[in-house]
Each structure stands twice: as structure tokens, then as C-alpha cells.
N, C-alpha and C. Protein backbone atom coordinates (compact mmCIF):
# COMPACT_ATOMS: atom_id res chain seq x y z
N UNK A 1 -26.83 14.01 -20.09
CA UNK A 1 -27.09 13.03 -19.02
C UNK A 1 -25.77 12.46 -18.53
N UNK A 2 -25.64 12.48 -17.30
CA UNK A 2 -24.39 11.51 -16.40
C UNK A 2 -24.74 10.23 -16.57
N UNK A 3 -23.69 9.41 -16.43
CA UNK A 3 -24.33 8.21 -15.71
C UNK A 3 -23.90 7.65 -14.61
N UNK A 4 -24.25 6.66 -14.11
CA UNK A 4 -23.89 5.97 -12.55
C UNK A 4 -22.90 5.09 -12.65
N UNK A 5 -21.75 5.33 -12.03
CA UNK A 5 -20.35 4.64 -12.28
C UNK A 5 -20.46 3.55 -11.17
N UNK A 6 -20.77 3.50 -10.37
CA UNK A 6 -20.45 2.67 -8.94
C UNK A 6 -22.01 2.26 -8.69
N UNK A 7 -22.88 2.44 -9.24
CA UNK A 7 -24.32 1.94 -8.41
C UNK A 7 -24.65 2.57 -7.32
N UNK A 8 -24.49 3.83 -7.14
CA UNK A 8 -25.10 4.53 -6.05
C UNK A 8 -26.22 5.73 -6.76
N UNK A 9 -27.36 5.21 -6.51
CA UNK A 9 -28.18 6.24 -7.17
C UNK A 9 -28.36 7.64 -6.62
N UNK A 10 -27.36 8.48 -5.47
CA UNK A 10 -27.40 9.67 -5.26
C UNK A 10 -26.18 10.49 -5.77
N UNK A 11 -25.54 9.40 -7.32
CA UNK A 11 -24.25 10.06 -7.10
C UNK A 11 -24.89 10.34 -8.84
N UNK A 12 -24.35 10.76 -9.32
CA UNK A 12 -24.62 11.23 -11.25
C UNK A 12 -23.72 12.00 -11.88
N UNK A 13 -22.19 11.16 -12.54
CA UNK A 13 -21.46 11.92 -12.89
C UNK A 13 -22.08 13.08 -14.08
N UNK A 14 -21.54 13.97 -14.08
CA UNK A 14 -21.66 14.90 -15.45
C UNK A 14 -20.23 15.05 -16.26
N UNK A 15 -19.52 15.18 -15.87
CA UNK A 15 -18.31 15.38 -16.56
C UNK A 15 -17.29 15.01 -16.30
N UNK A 16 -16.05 14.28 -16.84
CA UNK A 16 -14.65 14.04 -16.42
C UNK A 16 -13.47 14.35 -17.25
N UNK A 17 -12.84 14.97 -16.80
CA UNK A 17 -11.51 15.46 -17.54
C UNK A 17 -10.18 15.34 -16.91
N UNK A 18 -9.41 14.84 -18.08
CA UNK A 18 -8.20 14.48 -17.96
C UNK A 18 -7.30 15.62 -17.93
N UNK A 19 -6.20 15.39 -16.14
CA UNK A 19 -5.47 16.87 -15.90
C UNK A 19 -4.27 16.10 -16.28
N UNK A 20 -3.65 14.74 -15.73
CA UNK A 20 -2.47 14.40 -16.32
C UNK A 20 -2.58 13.18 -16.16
N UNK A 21 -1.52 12.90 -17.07
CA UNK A 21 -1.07 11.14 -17.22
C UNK A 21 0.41 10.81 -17.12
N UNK A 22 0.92 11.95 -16.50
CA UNK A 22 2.34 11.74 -17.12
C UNK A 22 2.94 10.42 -16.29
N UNK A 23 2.46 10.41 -14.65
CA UNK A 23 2.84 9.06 -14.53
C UNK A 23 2.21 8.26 -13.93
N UNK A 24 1.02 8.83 -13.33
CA UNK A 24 -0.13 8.12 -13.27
C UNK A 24 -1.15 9.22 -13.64
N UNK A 25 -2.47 8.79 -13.20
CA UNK A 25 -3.50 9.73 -14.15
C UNK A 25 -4.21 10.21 -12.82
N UNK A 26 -4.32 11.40 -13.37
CA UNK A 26 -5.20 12.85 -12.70
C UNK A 26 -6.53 12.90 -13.26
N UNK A 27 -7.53 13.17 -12.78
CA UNK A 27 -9.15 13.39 -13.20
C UNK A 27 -9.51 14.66 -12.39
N UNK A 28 -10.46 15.52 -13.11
CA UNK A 28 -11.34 16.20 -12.53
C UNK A 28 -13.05 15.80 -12.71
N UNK A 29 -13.23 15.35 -11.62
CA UNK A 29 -14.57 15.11 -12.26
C UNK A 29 -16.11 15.78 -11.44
N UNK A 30 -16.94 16.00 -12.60
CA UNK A 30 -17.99 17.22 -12.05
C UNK A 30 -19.05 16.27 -12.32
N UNK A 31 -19.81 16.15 -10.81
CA UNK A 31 -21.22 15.01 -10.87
C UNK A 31 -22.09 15.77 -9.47
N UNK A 32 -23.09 15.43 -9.83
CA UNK A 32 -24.39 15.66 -8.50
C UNK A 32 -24.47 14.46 -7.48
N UNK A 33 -24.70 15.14 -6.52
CA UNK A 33 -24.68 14.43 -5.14
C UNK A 33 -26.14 14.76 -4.27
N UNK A 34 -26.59 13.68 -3.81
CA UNK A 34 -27.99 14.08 -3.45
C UNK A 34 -27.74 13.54 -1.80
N UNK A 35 -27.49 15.27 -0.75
CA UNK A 35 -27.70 14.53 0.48
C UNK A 35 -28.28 13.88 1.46
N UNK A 36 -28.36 13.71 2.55
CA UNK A 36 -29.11 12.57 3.46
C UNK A 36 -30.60 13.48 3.77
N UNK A 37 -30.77 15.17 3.17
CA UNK A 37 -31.68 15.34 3.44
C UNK A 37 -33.01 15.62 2.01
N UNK A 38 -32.09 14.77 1.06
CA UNK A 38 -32.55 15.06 -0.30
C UNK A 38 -32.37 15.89 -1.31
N UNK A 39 -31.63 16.95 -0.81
CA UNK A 39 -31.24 18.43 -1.71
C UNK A 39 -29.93 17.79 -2.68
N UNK A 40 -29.96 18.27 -3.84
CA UNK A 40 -28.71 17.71 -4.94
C UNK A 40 -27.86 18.89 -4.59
N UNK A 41 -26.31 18.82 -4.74
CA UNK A 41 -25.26 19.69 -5.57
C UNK A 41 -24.43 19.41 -6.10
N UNK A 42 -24.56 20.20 -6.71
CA UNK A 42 -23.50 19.94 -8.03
C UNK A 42 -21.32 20.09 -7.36
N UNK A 43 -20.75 19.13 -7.58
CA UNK A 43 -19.26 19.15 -6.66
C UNK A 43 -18.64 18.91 -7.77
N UNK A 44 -16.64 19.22 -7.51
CA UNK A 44 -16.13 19.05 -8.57
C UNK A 44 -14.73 17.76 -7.35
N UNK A 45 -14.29 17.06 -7.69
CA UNK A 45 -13.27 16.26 -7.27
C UNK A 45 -12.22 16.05 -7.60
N UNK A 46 -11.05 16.32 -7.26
CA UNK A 46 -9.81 15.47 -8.30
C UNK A 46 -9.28 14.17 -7.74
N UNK A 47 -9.34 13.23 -8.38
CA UNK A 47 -8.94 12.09 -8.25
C UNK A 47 -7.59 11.64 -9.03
N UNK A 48 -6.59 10.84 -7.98
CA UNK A 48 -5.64 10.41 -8.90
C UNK A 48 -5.35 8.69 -8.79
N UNK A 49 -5.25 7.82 -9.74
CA UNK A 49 -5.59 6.82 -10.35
C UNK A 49 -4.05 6.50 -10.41
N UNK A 50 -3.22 5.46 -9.25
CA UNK A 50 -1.88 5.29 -9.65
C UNK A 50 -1.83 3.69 -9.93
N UNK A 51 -3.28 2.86 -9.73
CA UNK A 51 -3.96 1.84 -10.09
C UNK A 51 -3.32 1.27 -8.05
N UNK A 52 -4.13 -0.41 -8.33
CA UNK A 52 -4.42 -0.89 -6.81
C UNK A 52 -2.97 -1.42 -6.69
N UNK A 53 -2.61 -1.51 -5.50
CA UNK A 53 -1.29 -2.46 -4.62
C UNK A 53 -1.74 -3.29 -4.07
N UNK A 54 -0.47 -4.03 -3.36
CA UNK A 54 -0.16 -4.97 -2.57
C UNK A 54 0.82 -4.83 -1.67
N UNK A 55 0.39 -5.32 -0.51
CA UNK A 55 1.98 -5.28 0.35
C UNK A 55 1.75 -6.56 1.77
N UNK A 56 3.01 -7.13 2.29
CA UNK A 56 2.72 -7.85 2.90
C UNK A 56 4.31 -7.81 4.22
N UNK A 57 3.30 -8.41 5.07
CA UNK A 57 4.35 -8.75 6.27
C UNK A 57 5.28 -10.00 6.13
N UNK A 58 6.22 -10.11 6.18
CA UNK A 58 7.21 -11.44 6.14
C UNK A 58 7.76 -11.31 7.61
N UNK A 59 7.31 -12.49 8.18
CA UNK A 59 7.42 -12.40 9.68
C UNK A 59 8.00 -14.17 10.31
N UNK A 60 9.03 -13.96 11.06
CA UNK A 60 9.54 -15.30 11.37
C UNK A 60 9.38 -15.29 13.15
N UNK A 61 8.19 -16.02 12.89
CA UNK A 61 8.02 -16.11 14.26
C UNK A 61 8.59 -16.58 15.93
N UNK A 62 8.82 -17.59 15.47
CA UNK A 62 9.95 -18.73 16.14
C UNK A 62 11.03 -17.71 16.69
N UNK A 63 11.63 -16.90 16.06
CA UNK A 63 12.44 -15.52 16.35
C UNK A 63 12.35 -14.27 16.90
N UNK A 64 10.73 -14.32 16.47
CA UNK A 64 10.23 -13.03 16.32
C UNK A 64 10.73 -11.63 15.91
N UNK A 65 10.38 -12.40 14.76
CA UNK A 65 11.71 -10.85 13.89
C UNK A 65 10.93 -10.73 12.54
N UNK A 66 10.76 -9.97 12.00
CA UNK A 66 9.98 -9.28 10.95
C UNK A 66 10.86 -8.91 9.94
N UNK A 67 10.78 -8.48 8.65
CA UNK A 67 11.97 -8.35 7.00
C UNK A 67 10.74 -6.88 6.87
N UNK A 68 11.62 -5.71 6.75
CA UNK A 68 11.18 -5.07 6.37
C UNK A 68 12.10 -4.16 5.20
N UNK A 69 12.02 -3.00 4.13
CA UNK A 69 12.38 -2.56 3.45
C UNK A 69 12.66 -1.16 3.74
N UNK A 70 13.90 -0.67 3.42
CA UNK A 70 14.24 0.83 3.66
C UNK A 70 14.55 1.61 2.68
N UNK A 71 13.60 3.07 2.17
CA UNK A 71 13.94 3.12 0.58
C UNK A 71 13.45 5.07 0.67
N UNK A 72 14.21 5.87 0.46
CA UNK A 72 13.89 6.71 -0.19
C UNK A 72 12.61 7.42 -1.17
N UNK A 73 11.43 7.87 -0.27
CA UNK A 73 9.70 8.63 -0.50
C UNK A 73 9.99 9.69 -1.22
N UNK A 74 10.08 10.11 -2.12
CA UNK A 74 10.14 11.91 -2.13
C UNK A 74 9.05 12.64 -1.82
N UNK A 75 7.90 11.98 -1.73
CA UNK A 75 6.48 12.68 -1.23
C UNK A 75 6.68 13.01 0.09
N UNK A 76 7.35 11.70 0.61
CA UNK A 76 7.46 11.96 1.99
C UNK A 76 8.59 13.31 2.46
N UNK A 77 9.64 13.24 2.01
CA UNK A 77 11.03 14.35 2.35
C UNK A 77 10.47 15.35 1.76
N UNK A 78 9.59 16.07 0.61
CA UNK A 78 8.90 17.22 0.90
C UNK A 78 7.90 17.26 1.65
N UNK A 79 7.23 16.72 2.43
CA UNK A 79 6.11 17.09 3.18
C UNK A 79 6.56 16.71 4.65
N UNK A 80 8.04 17.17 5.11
CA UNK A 80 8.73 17.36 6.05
C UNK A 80 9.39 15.94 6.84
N UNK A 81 8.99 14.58 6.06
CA UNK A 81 10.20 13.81 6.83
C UNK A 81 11.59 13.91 6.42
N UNK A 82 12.26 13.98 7.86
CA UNK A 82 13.46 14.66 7.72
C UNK A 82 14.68 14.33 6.54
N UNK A 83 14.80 12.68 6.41
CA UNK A 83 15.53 12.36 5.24
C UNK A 83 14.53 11.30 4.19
N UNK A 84 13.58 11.25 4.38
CA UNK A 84 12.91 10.70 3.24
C UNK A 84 12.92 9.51 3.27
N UNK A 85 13.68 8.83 4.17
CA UNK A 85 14.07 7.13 4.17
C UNK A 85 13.11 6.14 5.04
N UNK A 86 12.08 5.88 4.59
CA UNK A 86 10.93 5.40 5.22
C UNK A 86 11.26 3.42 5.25
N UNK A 87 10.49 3.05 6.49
CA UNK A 87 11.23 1.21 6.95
C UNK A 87 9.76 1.31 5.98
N UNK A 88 9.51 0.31 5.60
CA UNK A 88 8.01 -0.15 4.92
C UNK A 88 8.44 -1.78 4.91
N UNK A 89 6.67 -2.28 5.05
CA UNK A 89 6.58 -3.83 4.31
C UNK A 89 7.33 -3.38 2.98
N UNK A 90 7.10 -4.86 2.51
CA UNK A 90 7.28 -5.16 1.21
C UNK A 90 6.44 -4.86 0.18
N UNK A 91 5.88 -4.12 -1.10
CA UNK A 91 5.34 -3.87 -1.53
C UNK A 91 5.32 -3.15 -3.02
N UNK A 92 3.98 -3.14 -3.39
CA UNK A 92 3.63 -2.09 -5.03
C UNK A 92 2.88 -2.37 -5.97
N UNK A 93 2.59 -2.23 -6.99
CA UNK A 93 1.36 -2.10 -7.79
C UNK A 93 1.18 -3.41 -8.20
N UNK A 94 -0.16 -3.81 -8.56
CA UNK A 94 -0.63 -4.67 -8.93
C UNK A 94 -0.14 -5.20 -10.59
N UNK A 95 -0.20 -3.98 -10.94
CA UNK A 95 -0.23 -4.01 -12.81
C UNK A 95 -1.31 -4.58 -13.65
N UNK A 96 -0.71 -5.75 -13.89
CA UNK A 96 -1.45 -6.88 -14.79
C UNK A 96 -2.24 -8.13 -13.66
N UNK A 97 -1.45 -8.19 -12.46
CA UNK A 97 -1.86 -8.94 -12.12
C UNK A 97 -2.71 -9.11 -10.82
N UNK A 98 -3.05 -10.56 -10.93
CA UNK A 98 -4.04 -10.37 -9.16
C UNK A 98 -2.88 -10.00 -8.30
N UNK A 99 -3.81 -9.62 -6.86
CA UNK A 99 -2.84 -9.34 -5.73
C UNK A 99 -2.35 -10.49 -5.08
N UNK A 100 -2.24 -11.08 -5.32
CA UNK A 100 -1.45 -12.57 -4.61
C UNK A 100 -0.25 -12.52 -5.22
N UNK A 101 -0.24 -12.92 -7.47
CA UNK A 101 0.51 -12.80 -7.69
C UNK A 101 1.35 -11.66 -8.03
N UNK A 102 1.21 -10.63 -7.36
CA UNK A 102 1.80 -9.08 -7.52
C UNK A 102 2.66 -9.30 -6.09
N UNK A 103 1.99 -9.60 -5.18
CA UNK A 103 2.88 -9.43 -3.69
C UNK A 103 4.03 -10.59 -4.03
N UNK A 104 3.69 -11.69 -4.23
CA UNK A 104 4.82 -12.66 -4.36
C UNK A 104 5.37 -12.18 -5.22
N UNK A 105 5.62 -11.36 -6.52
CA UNK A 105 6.32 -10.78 -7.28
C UNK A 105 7.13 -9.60 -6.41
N UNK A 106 6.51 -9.04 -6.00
CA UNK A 106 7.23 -7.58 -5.41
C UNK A 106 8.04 -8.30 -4.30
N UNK A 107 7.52 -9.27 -3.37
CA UNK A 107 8.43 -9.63 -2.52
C UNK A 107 9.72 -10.12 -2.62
N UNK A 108 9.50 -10.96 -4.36
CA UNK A 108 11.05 -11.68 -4.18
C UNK A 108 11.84 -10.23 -4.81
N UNK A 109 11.24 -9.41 -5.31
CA UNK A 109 12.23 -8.32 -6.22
C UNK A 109 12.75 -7.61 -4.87
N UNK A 110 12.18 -6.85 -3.73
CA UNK A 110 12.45 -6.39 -2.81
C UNK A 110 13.24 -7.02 -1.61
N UNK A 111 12.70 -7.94 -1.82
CA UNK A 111 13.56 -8.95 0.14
C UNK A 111 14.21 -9.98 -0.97
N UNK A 112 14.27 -10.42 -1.78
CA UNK A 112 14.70 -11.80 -2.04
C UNK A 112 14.41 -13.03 -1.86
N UNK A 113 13.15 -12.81 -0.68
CA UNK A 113 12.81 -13.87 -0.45
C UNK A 113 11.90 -14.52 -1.63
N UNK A 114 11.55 -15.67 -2.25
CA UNK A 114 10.44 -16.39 -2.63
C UNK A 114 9.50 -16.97 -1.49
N UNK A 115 8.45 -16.26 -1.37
CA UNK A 115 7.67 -17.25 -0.20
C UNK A 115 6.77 -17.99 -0.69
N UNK A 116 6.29 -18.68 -0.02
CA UNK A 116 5.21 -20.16 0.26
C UNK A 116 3.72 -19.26 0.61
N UNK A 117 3.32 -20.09 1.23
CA UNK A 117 2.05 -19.71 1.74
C UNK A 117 1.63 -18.33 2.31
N UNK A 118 0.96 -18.01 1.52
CA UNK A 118 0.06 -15.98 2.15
C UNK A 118 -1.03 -16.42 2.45
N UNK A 119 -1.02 -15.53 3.64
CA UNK A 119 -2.61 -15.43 4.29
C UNK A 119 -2.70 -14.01 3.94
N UNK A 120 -4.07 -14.04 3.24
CA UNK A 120 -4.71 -12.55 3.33
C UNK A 120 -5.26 -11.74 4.66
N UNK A 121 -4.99 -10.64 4.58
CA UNK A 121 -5.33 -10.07 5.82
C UNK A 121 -6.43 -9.66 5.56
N UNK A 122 -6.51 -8.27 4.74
CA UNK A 122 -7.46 -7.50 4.16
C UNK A 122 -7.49 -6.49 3.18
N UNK A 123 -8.01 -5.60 3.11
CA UNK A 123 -8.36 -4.69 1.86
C UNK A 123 -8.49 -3.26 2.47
N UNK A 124 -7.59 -2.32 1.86
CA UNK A 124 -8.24 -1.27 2.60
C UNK A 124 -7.70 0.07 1.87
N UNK A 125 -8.88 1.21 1.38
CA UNK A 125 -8.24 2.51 0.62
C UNK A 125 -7.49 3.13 1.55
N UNK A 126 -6.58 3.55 1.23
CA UNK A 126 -5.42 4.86 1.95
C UNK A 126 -5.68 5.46 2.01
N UNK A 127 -6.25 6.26 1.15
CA UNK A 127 -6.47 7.78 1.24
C UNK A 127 -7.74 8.21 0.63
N UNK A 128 -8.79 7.49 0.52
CA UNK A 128 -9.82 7.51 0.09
C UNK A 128 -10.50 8.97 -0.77
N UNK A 129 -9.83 10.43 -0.29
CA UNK A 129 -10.65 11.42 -0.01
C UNK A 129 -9.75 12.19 -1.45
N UNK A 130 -8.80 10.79 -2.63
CA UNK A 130 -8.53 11.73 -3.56
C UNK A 130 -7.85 10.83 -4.42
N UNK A 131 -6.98 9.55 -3.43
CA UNK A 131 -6.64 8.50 -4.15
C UNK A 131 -7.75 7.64 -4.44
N UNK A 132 -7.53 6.89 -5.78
CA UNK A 132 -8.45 5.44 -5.81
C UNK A 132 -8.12 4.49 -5.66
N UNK A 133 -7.01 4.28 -5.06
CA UNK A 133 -5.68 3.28 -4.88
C UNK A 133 -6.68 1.88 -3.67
N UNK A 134 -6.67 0.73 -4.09
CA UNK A 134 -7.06 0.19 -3.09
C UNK A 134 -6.08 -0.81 -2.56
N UNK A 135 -5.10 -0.98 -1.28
CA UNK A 135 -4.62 -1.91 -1.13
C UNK A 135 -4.59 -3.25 -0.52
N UNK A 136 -4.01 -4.38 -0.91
CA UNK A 136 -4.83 -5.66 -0.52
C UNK A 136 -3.31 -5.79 0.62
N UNK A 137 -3.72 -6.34 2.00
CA UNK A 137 -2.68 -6.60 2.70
C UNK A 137 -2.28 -8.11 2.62
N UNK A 138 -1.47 -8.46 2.69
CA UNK A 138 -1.21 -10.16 3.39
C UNK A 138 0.52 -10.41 4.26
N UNK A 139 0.52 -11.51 4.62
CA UNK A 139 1.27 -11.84 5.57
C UNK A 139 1.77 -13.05 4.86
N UNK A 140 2.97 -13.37 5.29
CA UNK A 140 3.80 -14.44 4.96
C UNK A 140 4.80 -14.77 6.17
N UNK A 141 5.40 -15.94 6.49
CA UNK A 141 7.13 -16.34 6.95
C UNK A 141 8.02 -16.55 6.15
N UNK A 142 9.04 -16.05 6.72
CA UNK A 142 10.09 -16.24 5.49
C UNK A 142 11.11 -17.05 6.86
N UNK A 143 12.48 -17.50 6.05
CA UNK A 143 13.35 -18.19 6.70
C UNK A 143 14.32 -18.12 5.62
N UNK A 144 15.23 -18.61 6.15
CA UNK A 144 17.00 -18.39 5.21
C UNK A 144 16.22 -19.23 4.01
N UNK A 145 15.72 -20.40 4.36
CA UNK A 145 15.43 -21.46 3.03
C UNK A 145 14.69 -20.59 2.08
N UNK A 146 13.79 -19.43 2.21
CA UNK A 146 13.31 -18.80 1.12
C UNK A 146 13.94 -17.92 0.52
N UNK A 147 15.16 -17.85 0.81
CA UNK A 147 15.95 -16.68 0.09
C UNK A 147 16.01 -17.15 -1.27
N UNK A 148 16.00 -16.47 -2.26
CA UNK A 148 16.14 -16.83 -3.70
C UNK A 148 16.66 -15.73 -4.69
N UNK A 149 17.22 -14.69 -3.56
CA UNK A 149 17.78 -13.96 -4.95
C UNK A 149 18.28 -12.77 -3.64
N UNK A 150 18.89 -11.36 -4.14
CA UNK A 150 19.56 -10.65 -3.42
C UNK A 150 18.55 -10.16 -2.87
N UNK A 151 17.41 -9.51 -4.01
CA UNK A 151 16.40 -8.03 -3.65
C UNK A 151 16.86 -6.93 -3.45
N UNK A 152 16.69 -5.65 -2.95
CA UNK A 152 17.18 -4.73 -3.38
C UNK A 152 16.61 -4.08 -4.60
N UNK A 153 15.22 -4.58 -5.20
CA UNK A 153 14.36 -3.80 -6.12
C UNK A 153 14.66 -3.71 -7.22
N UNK A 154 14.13 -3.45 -8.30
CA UNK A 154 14.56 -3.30 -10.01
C UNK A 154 15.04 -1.88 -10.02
N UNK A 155 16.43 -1.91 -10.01
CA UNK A 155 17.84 -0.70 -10.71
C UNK A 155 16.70 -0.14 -11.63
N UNK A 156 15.96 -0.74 -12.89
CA UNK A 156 15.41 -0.05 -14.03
C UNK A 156 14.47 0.71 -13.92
N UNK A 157 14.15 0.56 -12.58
CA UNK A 157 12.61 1.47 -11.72
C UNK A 157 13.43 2.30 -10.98
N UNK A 158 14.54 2.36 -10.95
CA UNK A 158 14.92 3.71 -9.89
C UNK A 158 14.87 2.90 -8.23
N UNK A 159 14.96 1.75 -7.87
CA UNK A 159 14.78 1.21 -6.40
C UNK A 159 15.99 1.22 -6.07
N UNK A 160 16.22 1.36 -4.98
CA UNK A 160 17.56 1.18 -4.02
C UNK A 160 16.89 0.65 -3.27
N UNK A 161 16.41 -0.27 -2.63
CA UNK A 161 15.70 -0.41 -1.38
C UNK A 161 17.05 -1.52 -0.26
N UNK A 162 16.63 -1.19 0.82
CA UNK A 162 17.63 -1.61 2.16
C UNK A 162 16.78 -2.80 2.42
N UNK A 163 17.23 -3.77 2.73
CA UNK A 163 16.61 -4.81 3.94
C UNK A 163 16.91 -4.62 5.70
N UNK A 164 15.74 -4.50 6.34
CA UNK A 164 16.12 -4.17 7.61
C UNK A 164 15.23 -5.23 8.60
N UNK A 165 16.26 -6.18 9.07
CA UNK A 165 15.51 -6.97 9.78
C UNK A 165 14.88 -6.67 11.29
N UNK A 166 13.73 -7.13 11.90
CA UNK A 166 13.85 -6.27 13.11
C UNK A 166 13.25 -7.08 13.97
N UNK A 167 13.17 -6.98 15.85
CA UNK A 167 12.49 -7.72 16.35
C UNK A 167 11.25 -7.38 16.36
N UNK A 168 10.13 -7.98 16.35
CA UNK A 168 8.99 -7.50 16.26
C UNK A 168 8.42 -6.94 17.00
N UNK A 169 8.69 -7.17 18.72
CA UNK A 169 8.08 -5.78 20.03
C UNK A 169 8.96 -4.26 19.28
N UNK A 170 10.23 -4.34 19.04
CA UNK A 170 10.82 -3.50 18.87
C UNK A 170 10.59 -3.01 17.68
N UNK A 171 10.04 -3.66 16.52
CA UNK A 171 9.22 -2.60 15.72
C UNK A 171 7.98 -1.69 15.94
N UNK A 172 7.34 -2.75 16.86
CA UNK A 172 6.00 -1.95 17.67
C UNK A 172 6.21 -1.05 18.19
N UNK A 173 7.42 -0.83 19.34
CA UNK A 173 7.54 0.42 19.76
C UNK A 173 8.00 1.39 18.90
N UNK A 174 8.43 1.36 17.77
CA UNK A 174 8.82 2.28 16.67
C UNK A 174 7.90 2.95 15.64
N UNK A 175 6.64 2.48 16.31
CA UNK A 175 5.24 3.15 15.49
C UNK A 175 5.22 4.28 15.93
N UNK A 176 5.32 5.19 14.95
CA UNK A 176 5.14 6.90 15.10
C UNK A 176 6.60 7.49 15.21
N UNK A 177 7.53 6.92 15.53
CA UNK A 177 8.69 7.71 15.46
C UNK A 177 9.67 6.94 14.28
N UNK A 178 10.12 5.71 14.47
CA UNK A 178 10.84 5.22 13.41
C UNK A 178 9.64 4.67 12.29
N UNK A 179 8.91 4.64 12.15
CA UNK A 179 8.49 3.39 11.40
C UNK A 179 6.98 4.61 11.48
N UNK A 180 6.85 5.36 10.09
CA UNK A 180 6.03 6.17 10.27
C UNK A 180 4.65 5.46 8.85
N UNK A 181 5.19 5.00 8.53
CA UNK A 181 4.58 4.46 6.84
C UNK A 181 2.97 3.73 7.25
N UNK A 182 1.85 4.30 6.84
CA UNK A 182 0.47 3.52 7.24
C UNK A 182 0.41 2.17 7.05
N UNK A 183 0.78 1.77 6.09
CA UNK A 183 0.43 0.19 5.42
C UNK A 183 1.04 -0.48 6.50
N UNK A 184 2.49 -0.04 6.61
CA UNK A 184 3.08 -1.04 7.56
C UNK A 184 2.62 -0.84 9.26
N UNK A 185 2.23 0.15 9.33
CA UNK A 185 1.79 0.66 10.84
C UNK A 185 0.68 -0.31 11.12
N UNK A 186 -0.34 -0.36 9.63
CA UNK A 186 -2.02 -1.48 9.85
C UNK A 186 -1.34 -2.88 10.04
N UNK A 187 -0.15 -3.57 9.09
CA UNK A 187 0.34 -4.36 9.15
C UNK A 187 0.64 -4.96 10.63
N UNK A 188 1.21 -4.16 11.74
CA UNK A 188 2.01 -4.73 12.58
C UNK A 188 1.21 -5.16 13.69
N UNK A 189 0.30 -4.02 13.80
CA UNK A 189 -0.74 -4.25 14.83
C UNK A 189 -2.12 -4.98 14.49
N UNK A 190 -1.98 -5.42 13.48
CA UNK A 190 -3.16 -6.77 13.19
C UNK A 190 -1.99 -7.72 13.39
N UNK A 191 -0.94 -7.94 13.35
CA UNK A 191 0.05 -8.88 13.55
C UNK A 191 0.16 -9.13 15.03
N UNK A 192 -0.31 -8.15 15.73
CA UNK A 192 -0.10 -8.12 17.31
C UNK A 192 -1.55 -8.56 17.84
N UNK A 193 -2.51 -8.23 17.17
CA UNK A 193 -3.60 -7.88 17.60
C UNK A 193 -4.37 -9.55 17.22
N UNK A 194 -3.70 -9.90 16.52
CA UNK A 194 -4.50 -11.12 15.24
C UNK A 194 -4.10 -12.12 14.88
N UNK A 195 -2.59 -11.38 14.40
CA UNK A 195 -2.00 -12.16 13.65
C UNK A 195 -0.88 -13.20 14.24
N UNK A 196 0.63 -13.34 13.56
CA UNK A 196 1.67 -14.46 13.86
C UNK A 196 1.54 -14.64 15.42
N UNK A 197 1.94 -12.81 15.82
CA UNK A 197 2.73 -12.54 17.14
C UNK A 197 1.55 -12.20 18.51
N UNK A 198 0.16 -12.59 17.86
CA UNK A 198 -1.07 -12.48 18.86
C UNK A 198 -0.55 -13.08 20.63
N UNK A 199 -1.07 -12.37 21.38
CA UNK A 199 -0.87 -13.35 22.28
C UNK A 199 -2.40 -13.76 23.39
């Protein structure tokens, strides 16, 4: 017998097996699926489990200028961006903790800044169709007064990360050519659409 992981009674795992863990974890897993016209089959999935994130906009409005991060993908430079050096929010795994206190953690390690007040944006899977990754977005201002440290990322994790400040129309127009990264792409245009820089 399977059982029902999520509460959907057309889903019934049967089997799951572990392909790797080396640095996050790989699954294969074999369960029945019953479609919209009632017929079951039997499917196999691989899922990979790098656990949930956070990432957020630091945006100074009054200026209109945005803190973003510049850092070396290797997923990305093999799957053809040209040098691998992607602008991104601020961001990364949750770990231990909630996503509030994970983003204010990742933010001061990355920008330096310590910020004040986050507004949550929203919630949303990336890649739904293999990751289980769910990420929580939010928004912040930063200003010289929140600086509290260099940033530039933890050396012991392998980060180099750049600070790249920018104006905020002029990051907009850089969607799809400079500024290719999803999180930050959902980021800018709920920021335009919604958010600081609404008009």
C-alpha cells in the first residue's frame, strides 16, 4: 500500500528512492495518478529537494535605485550563459529558519545592509515540474544608515558576490538581456506593477 503525502486522493505514492544526497537530495519516486477522466497510471518522477528560500528586493525609493547582487551560477554558464555572472536580488536557503528570519540573514551577509521593516510579497515554486524548492519573496529599503557590515557573502560557502547598485527604470529595461535571473525578474515587475516604484 502507498500512502497520501499531500492530501490529494488521486495521487498514491508506491515507492521512493534515494538517487543522491551529496548536496542536496535526489528522489525517484513511483506512485499512481488517477486522471480527470478516472483511468489510474502508474508514473515515475525525479524530484530534487535543495529545501525552501528566500529572497528580497532592497529598494530606495526617494532615488529610485535598487541593491542588487552579482555572483557567479555554474548551472547557469553550462546551460549557455555566456560568463555565468548573473545581477540577482538578495538571497538563499531557509535552513533552520522562518523566511523572514533567513532573508534578513542572507541580506546582511550579501549587501551588508541590516534592514528594518519587510513587506512580504509572496510565495511562489520555480520550477515546480522537478524542484520542490518553494520561494518566499519580500521587499525592503535600505539607505547608507542600514549598512552594517561589508557583504560580499560567506568566503566559507564559496561566495564572491558583487554589489551592483542600479536605477530602477534602468533595471526594468534590462529584463531579458542583462538581468536574466526569474526571482529577480518576478521581483521588479511587482515592484513596478505594485510595489515601491508603482505609479
Amino acid at each position: 500500500m502507498g500512502r497520501d503525502l499531500i492530501g490529494n486522493p488521486n495521487v498514491v505514492v508506491r515507492d521512493v528512492e534515494l538517487l543522491s544526497a551529496h548536496w542536496y537530495v535526489l528522489r525517484v519516486t513511483t506512485f499512481e495518478y488517477r486522471h480527470r477522466d478516472g483511468t489510474w497510471s502508474t508514473e515515475r518522477r525525479e524530484t530534487y529537494d535543495r529545501g525552501d528560500g528566500a529572497t528580497i528586493l532592497l529598494h530606495d525609493t526617494e532615488r529610485r535605485r535598487i541593491l542588487l547582487t552579482r555572483q557567479f551560477r555554474f548551472p547557469a554558464y553550462v546551460n549557455g550563459h555566456p560568463d555565468g555572472m548573473l545581477l540577482e536580488t538578495a538571497g538563499g536557503l531557509l535552513d533552520a529558519d522562518d523566511a523572514e528570519t533567513a532573508i534578513r540573514r542572507e541580506a546582511e551577509e550579501e549587501t551588508g545592509h541590516r534592514i528594518g521593516e519587510v513587506t512580504h510579497v509572496f510565495d511562489a515554486y520555480m520550477s515546480p515540474g522537478s524542484v520542490t524548492e518553494v520561494v518566499h519573496f519580500y521587499a525592503a529599503p535600505y539607505s547608507p544608515a542600514s549598512v552594517a557590515g561589508a557583504g560580499g557573502g560567506l568566503a566559507d560557502d564559496g561566495e564572491d558576490i558583487e554589489l551592483v547598485e542600479l536605477d530602477f527604470d534602468e533595471a526594468l529595461e534590462s529584463i531579458g538581456t542583462g538581468i536574466v535571473d526569474g526571482k529577480t525578474i518576478m521581483l521588479l515587475q511587482w515592484a513596478a506593477l505594485r510595489g515601491p516604484f508603482a505609479r
